[in-house]
N, C-alpha and C. Protein backbone atom coordinates (compact mmCIF):
# COMPACT_ATOMS: atom_id res chain seq x y z
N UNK A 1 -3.82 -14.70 22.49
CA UNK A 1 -4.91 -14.22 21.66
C UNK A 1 -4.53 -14.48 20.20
N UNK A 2 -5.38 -15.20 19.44
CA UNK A 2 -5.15 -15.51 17.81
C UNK A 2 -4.42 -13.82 17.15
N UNK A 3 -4.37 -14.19 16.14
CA UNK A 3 -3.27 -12.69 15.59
C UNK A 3 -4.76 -12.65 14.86
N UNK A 4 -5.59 -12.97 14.13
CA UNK A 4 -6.71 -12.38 13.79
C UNK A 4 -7.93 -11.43 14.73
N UNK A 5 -7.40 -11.32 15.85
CA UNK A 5 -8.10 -10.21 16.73
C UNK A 5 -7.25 -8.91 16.52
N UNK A 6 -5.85 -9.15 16.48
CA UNK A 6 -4.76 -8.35 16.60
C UNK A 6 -5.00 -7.65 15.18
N UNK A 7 -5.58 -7.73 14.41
CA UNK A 7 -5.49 -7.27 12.78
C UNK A 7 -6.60 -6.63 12.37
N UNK A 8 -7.89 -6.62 13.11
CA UNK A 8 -9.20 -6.60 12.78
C UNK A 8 -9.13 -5.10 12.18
N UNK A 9 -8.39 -3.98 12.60
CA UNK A 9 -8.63 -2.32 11.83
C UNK A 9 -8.16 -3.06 10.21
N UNK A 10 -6.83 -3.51 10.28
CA UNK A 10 -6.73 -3.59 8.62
C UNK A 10 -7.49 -4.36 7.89
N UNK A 11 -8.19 -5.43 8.58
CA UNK A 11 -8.96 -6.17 7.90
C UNK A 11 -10.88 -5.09 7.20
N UNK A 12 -10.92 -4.38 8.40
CA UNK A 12 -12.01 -3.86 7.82
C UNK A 12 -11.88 -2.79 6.74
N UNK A 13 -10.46 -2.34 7.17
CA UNK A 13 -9.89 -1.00 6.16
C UNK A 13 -10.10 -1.68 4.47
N UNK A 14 -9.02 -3.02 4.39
CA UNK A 14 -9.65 -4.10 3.48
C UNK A 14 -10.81 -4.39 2.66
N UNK A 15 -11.87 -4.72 3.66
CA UNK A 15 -13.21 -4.47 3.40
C UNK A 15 -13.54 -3.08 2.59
N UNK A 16 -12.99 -1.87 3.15
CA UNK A 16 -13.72 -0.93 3.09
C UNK A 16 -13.64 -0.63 1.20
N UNK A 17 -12.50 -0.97 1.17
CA UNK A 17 -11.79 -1.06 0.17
C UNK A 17 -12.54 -1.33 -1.29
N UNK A 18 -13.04 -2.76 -0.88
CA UNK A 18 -13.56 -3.85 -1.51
C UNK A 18 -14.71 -3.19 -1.55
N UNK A 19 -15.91 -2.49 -0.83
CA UNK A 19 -16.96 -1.81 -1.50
C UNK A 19 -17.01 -0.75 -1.78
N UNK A 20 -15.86 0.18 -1.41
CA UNK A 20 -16.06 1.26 -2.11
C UNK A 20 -15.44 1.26 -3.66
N UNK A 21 -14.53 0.28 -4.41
CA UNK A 21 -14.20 -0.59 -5.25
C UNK A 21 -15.32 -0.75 -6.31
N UNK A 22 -16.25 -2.08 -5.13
CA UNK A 22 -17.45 -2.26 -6.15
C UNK A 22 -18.15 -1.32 -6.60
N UNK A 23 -18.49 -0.53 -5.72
CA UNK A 23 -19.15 0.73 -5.56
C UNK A 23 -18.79 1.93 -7.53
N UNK A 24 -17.96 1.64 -7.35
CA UNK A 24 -16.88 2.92 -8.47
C UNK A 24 -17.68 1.82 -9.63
N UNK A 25 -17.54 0.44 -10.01
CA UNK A 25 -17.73 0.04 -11.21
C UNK A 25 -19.13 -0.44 -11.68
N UNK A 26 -19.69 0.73 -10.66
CA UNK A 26 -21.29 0.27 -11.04
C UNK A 26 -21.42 1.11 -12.25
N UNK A 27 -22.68 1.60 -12.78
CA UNK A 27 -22.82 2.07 -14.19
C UNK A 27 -23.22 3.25 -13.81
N UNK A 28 -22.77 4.42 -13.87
CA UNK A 28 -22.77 5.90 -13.88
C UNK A 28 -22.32 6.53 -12.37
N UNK A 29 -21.37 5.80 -11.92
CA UNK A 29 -20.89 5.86 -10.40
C UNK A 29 -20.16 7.25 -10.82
N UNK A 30 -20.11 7.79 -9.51
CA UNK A 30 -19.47 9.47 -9.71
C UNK A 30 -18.26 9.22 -9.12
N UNK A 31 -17.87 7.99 -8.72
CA UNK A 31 -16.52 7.50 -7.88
C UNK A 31 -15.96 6.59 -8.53
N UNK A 32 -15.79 6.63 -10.36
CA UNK A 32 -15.65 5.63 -10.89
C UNK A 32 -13.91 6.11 -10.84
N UNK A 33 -13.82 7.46 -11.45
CA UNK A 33 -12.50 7.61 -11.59
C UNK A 33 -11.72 8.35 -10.32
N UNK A 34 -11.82 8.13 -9.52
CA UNK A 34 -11.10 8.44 -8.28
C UNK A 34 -10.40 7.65 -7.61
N UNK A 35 -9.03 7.65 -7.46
CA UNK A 35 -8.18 6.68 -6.39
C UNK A 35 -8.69 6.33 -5.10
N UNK A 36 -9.00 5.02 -4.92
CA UNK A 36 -9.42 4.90 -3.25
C UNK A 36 -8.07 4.11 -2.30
N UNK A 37 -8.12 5.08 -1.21
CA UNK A 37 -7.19 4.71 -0.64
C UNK A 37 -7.72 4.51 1.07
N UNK A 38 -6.59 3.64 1.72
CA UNK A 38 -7.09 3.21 2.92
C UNK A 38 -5.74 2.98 3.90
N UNK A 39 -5.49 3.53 4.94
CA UNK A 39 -4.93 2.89 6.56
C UNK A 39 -4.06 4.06 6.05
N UNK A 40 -3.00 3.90 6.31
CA UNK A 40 -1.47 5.06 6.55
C UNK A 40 -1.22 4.63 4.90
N UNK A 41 -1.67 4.87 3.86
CA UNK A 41 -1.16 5.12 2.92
C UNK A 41 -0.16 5.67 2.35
N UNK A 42 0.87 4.90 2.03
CA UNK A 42 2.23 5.74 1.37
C UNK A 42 2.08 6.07 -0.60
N UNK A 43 0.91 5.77 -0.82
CA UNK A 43 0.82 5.45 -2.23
C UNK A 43 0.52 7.00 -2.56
N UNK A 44 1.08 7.39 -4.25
CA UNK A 44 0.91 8.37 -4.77
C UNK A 44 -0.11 9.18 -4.69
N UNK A 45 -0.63 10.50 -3.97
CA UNK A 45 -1.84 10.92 -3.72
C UNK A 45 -2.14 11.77 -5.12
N UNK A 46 -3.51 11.48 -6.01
CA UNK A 46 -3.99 12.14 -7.19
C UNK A 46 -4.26 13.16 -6.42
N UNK A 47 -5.01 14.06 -7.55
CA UNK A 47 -6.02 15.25 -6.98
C UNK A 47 -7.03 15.00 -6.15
N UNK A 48 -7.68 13.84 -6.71
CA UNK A 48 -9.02 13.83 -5.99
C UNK A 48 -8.69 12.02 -5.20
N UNK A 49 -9.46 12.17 -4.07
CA UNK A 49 -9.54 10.74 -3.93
C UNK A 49 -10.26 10.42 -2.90
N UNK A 50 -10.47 9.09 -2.56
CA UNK A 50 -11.29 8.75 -1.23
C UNK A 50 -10.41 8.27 -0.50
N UNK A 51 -10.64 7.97 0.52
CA UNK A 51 -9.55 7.85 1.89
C UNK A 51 -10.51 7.18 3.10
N UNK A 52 -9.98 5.92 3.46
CA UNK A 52 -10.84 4.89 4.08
C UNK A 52 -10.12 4.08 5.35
N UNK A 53 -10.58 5.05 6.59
CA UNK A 53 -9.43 4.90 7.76
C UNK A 53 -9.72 4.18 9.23
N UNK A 54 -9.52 3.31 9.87
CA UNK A 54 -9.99 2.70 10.96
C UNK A 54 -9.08 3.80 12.04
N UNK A 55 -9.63 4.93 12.73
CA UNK A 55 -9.03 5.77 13.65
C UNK A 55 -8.03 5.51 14.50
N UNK A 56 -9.15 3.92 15.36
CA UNK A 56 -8.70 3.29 16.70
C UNK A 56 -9.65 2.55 16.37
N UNK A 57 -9.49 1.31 17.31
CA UNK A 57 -10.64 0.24 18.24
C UNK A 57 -9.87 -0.19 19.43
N UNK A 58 -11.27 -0.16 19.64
CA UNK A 58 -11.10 -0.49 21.17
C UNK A 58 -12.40 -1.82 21.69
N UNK A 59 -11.31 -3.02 22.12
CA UNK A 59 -12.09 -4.20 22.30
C UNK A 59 -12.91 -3.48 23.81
N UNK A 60 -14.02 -4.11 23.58
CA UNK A 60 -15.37 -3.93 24.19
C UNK A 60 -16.22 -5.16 24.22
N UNK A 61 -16.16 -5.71 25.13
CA UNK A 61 -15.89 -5.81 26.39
C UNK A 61 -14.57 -6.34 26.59
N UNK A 62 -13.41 -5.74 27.59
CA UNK A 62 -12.17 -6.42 27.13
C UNK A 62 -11.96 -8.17 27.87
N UNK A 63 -11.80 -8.42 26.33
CA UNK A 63 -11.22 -9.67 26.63
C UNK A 63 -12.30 -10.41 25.39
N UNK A 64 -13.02 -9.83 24.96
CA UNK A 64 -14.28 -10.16 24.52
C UNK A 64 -13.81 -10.76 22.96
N UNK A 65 -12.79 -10.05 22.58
CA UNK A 65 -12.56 -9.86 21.02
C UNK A 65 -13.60 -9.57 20.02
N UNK A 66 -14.55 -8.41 20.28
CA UNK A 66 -15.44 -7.96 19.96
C UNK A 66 -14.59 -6.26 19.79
N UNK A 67 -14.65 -5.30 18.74
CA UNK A 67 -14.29 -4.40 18.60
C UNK A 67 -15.18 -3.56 18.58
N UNK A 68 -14.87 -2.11 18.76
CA UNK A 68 -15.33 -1.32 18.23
C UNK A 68 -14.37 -0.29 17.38
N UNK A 69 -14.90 0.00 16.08
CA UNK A 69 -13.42 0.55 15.24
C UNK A 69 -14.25 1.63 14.89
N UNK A 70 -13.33 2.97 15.09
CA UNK A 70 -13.94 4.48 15.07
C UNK A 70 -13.26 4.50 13.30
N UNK A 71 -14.53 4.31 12.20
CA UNK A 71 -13.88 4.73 11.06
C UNK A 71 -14.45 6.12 10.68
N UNK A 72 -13.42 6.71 9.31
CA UNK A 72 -13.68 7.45 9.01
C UNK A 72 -13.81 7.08 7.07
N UNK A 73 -14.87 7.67 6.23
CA UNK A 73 -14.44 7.84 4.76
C UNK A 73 -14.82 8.99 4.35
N UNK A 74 -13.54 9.73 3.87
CA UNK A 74 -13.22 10.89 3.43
C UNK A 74 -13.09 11.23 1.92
N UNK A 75 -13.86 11.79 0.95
CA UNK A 75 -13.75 12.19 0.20
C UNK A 75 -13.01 13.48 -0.14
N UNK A 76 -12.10 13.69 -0.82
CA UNK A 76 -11.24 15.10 -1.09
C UNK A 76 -11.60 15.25 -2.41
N UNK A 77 -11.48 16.71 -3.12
CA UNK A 77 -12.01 16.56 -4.82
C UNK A 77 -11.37 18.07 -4.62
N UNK A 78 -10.21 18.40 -5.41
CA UNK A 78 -9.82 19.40 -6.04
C UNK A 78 -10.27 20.74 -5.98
N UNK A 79 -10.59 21.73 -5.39
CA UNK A 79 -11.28 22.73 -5.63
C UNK A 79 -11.49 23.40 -6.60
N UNK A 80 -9.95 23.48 -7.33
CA UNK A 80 -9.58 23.93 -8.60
C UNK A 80 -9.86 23.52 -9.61
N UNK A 81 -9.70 21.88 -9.77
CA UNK A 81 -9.79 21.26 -11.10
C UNK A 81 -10.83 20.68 -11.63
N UNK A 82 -11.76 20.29 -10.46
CA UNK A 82 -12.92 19.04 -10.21
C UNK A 82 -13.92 19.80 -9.93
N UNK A 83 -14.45 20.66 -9.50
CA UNK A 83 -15.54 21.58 -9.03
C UNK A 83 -16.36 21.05 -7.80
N UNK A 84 -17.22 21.55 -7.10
CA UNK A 84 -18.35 21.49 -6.20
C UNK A 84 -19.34 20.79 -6.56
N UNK A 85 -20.02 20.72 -7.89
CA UNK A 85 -21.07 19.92 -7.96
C UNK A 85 -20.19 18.33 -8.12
N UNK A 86 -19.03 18.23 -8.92
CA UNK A 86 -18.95 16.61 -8.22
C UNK A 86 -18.57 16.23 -7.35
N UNK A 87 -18.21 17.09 -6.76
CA UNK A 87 -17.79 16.41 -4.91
C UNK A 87 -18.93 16.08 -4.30
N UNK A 88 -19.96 17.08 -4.40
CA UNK A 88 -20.91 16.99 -3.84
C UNK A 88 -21.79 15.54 -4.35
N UNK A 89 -21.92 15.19 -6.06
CA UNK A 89 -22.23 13.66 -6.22
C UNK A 89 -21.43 12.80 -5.84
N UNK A 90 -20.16 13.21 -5.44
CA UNK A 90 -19.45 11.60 -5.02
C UNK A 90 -19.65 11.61 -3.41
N UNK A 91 -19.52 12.47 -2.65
CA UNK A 91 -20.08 12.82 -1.15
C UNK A 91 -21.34 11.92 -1.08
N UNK A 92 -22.36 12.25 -2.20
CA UNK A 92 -23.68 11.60 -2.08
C UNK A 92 -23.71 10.29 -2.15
N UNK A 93 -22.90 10.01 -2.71
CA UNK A 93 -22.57 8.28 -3.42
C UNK A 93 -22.07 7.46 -2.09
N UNK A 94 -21.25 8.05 -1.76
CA UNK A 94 -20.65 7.66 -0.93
C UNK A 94 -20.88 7.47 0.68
N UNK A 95 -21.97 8.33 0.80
CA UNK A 95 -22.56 8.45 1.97
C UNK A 95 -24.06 7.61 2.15
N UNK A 96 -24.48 7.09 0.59
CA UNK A 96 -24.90 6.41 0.70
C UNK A 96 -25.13 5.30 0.74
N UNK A 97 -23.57 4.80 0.84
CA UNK A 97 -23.40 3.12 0.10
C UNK A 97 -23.31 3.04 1.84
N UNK A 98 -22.64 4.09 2.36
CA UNK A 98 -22.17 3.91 3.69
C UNK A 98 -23.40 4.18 4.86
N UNK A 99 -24.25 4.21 4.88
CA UNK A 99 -25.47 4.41 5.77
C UNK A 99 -26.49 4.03 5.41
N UNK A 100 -26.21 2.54 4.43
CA UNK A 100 -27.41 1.71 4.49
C UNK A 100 -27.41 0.61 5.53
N UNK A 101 -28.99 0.81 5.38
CA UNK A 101 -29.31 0.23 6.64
C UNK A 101 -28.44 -1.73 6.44
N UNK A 102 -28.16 -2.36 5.32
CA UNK A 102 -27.68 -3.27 5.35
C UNK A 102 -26.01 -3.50 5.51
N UNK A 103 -25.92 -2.47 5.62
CA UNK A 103 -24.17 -2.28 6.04
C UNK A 103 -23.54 -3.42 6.72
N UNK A 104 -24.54 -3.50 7.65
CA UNK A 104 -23.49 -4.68 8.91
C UNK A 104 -23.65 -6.06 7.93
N UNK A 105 -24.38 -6.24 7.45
CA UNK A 105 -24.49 -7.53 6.78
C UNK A 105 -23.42 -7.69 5.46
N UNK A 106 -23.54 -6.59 4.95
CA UNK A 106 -22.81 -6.03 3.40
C UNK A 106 -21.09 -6.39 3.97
N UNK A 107 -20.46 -5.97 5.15
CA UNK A 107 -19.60 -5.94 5.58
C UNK A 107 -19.15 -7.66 5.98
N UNK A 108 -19.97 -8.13 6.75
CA UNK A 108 -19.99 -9.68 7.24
C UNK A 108 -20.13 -10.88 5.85
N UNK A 109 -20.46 -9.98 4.61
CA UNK A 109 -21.13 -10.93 3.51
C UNK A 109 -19.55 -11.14 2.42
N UNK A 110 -18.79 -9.61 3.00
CA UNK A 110 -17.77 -9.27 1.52
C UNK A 110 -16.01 -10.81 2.03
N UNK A 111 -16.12 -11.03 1.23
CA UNK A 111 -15.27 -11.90 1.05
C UNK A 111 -13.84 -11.75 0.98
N UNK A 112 -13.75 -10.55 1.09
CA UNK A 112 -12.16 -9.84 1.33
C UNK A 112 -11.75 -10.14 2.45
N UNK A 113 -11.96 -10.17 3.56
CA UNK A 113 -11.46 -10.46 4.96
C UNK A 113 -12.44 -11.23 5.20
N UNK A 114 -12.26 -12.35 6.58
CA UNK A 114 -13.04 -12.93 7.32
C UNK A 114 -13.27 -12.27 8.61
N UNK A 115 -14.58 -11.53 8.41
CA UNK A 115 -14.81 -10.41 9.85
C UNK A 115 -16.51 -10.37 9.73
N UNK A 116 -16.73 -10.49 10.89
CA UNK A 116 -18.01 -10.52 10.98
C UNK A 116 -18.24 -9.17 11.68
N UNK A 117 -19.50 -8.77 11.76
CA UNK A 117 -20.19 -7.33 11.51
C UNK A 117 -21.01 -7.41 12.57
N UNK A 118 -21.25 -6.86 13.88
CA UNK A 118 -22.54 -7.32 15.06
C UNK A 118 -23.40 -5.65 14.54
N UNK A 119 -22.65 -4.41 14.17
CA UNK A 119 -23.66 -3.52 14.19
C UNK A 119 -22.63 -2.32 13.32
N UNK A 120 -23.15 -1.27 12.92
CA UNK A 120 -22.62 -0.11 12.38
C UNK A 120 -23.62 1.45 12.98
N UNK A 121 -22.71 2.31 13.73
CA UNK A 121 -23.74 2.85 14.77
C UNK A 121 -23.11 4.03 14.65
N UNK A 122 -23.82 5.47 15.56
CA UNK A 122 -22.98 6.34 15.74
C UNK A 122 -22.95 7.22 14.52
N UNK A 123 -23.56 7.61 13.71
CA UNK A 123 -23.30 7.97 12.15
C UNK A 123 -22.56 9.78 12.31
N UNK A 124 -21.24 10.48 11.87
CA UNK A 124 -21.72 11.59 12.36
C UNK A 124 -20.89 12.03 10.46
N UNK A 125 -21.48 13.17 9.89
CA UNK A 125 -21.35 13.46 8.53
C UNK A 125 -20.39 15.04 9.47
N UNK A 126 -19.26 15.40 8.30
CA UNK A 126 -19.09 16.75 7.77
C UNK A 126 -18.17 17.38 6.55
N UNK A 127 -18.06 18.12 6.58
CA UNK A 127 -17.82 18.93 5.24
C UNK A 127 -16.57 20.01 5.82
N UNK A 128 -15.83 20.31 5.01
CA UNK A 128 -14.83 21.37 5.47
C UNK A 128 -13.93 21.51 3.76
N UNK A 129 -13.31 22.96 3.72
CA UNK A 129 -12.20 23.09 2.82
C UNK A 129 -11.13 23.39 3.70
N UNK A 130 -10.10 22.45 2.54
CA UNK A 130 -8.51 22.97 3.37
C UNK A 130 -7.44 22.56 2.20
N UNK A 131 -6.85 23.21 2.14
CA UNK A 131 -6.02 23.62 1.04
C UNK A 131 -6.16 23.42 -0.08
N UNK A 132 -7.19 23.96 -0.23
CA UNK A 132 -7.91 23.86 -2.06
C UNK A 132 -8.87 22.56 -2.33
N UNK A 133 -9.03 21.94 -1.01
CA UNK A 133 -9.77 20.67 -1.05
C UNK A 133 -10.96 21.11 -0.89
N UNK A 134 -12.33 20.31 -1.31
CA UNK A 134 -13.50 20.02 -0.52
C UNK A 134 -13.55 18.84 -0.42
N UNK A 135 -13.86 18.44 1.29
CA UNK A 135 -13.18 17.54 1.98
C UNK A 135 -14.81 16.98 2.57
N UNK A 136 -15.52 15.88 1.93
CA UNK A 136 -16.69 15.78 2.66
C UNK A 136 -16.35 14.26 4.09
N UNK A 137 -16.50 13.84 4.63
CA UNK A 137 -16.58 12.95 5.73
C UNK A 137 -17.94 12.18 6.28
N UNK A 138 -17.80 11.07 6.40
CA UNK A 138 -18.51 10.16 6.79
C UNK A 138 -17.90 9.17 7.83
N UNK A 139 -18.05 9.54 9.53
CA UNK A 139 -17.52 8.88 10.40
C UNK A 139 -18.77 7.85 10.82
N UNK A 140 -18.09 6.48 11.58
CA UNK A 140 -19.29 5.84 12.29
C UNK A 140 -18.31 5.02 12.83
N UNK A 141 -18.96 4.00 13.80
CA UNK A 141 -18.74 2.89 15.10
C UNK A 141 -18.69 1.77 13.74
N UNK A 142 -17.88 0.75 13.96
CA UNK A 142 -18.54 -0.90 13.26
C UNK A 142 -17.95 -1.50 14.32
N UNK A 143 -18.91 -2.35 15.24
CA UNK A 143 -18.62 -3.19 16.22
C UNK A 143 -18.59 -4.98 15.27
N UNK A 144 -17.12 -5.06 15.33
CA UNK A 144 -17.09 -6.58 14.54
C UNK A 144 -15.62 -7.57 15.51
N UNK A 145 -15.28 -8.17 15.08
CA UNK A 145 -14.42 -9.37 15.14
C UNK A 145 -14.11 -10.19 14.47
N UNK A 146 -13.15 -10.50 14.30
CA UNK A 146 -11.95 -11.03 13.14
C UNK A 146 -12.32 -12.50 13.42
N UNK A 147 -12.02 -13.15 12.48
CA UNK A 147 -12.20 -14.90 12.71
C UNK A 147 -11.15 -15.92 11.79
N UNK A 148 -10.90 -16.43 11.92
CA UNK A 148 -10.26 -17.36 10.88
C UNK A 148 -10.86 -17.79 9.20
C-alpha cells in the first residue's frame, strides 16, 4: 500500500491547519490572535487556543483506501483572562468555517496536502468547562484519501 494512504490523519490535520490559519487573517476574525494547534502537539500551550485532531480512521471499505477520519476542533479560551463573550465569537467562527456546506470541496481545493474530500458528515457540536477553560467542540466524519 503507497505510504500516502498510511498518512492521510496527518495530512488532513495539515489541512485543518491551513484553514483555520486562513481563517484567523481574514479582517475582524475573533481567531486572529489565538495559537492553532493540531495532532499530539508537543508545542508550548498559550491560554487560549484551538486544537485540530484526527481521533482515528478507519479505511471503509477495507482495502478501499478511502477513509473515514473521526475529527475533532476544539476551541479552549481562558475563563479567567479571555471571558465568555469571546469564546463564544471564536466558537461561532469556527463552527462556521467548519459546517459549510462547501467543506468537502474547501478541503480537496487547499493545497497543503494532496487529499481529496468524497464528503464531511455526522456533525455533532458541544460545550463544557474544565479547569478554568471554556472548551467549545466541533466533531464530524471527513471521508477522503490521500494521493500523490
Amino acid at each position: 500500500m503507497p505510504t500516502f494512504y498510511n498518512d492521510v490523519d496527518s495530512k488532513l490535520e495539515s489541512t485543518i491547519k491551513a484553514l483555520l490559519t486562513a481563517q484567523a487573517a481574514t479582517s475582524g476574525s475573533n481567531i486572529a490572535s489565538v495559537d492553532i494547534h493540531t495532532g499530539l502537539s508537543t508545542s508550548d500551550i498559550e491560554l487560549d487556543l484551538i486544537f485540530g485532531l484526527v481521533e482515528s480512521a478507519e479505511e471503509n471499505p477495507s482495502g478501499s483506501g478511502n477513509w473515514i477520519c473521526q475529527t475533532t476542533i476544539a476551541v479552549y479560551t481562558s475563563a479567567h483572562d479571555t471571558g465568555l463573550a469571546t469564546h463564544r465569537s471564536r466558537v461561532s467562527e469556527v463552527r462556521d468555517l467548519f459546517m459549510s456546506d462547501c467543506l468537502a470541496t474547501t478541503i480537496s481545493d487547499d493545497n497543503t496536502e494532496t487529499l481529496t474530500c468524497l464528503a464531511v458528515q455526522n456533525y455533532q457540536i458541544a460545550q463544557r468547562i474544565e479547569d478554568n477553560y471554556f472548551i467549545g467542540e466541533i466533531s464530524f466524519d471527513v471521508v477522503c484519501y490521500g494521493s500523490d
